[in-house]
C-alpha atoms as a PDB file:
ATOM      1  CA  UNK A   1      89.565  83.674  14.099  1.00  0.00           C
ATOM      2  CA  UNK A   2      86.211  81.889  12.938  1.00  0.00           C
ATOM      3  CA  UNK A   3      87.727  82.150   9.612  1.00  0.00           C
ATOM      4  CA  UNK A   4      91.284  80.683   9.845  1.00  0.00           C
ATOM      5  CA  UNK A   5      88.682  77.704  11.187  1.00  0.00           C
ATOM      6  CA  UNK A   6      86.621  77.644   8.169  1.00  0.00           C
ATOM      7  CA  UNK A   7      90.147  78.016   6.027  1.00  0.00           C
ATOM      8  CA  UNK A   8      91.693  74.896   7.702  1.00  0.00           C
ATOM      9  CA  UNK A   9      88.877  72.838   6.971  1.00  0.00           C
ATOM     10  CA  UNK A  10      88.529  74.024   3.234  1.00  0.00           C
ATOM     11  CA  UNK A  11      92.442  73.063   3.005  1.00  0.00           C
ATOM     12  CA  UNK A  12      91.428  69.441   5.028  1.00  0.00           C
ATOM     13  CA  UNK A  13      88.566  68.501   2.285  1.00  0.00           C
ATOM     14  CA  UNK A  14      90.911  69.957  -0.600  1.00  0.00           C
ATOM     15  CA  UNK A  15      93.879  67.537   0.576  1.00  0.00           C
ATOM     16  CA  UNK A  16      91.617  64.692   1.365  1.00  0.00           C
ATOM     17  CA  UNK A  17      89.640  65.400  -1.941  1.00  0.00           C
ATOM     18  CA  UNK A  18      93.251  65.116  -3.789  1.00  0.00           C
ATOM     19  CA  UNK A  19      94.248  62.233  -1.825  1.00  0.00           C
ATOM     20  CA  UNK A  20      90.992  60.630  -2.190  1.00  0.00           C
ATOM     21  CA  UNK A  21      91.284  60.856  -5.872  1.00  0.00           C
ATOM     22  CA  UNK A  22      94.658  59.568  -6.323  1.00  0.00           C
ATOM     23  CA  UNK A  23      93.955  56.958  -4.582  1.00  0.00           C
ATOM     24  CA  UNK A  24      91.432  55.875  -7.142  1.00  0.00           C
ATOM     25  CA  UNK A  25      93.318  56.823  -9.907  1.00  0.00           C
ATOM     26  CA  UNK A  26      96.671  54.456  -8.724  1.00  0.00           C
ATOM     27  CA  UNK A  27      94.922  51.903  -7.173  1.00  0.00           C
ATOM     28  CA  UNK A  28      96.531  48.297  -7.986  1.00  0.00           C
ATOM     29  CA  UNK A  29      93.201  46.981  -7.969  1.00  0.00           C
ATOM     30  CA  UNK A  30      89.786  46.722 -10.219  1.00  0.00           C
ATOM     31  CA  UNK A  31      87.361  49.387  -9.048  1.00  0.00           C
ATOM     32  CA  UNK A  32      84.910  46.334  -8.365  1.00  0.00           C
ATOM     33  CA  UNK A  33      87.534  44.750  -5.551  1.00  0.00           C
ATOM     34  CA  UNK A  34      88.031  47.917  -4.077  1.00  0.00           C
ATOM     35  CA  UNK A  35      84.524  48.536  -3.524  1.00  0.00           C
ATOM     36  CA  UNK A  36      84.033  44.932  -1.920  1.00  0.00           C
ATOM     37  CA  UNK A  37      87.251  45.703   0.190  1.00  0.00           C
ATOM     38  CA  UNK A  38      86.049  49.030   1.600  1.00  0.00           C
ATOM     39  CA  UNK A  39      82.271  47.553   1.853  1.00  0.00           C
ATOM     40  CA  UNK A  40      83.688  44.309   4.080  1.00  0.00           C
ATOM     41  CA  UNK A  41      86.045  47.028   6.355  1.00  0.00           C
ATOM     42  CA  UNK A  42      83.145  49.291   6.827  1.00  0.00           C
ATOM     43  CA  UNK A  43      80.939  46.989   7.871  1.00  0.00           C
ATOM     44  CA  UNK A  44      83.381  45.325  10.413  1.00  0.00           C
ATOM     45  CA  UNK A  45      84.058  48.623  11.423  1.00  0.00           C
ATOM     46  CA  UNK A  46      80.963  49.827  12.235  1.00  0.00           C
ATOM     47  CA  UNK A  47      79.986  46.688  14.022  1.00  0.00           C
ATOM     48  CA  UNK A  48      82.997  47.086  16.419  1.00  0.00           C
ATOM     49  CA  UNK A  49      81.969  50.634  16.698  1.00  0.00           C
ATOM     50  CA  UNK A  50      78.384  49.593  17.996  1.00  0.00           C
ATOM     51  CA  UNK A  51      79.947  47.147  20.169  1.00  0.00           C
ATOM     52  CA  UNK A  52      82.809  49.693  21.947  1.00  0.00           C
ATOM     53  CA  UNK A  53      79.958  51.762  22.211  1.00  0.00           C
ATOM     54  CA  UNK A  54      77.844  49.825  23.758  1.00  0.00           C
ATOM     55  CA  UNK A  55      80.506  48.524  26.532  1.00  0.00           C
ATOM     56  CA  UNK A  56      81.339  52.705  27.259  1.00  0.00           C
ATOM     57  CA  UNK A  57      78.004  53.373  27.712  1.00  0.00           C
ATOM     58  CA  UNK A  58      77.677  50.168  30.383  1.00  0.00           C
ATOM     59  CA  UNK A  59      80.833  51.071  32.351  1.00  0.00           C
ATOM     60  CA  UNK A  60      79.505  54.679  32.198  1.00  0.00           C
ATOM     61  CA  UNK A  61      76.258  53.490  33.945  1.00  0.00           C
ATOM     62  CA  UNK A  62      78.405  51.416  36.168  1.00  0.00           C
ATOM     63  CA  UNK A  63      80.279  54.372  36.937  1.00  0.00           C
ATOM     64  CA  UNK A  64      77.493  56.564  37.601  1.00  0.00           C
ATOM     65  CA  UNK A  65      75.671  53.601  39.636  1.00  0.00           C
ATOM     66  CA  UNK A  66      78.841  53.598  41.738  1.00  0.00           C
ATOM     67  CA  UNK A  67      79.156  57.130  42.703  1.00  0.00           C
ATOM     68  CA  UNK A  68      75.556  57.271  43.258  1.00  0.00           C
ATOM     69  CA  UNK A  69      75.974  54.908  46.020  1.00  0.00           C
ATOM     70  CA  UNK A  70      79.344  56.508  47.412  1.00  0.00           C
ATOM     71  CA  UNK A  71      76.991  59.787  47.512  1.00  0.00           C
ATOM     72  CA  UNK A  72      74.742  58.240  49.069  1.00  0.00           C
ATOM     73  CA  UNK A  73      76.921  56.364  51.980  1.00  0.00           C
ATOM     74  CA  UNK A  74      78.577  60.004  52.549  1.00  0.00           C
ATOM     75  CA  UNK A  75      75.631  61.840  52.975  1.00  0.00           C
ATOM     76  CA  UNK A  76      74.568  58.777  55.231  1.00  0.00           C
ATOM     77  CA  UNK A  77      77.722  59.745  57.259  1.00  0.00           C
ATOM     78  CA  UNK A  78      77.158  63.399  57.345  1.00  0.00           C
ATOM     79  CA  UNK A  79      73.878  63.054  58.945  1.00  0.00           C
ATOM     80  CA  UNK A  80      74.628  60.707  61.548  1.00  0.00           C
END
């Protein structure tokens, strides 16, 4: 089974390898705009990345802060 795995991912990087390339080759741009295109959306992206992030991990303390406290007020109510 570990290798039908390791086969779907070979045939993933081979497709996305082709694609990839293609997309080079046929491109209706310079190489030099390209590169400033992908640059500018990868460093947006990664910046809204760190940002989502960032807000998850805060509700996910909020969260945890939460049913900390709703613990708390049960075992509050199970002692008395």
């Amino acid at each position: 089974m570990a290798a039908n795995g390791s086969r779907n991912v070979g045939w993933f990087v081979a497709g996305f390898s082709i694609g990839a390339s293609l997309a080079i080759v046929l491109a209706p741009v310079p190489g030099s705009e390209t590169r400033r295109y992908l640059r500018e959306k990868t460093r947006g992206s990664g910046e809204e990345l760190l940002r989502n992030s960032r807000e998850l991990f805060d509700r996910g303390r909020q969260l945890a802060d939460e049913a900390a406290e709703l613990f708390e007020e049960g075992r509050k109510l199970m002692e008395g």
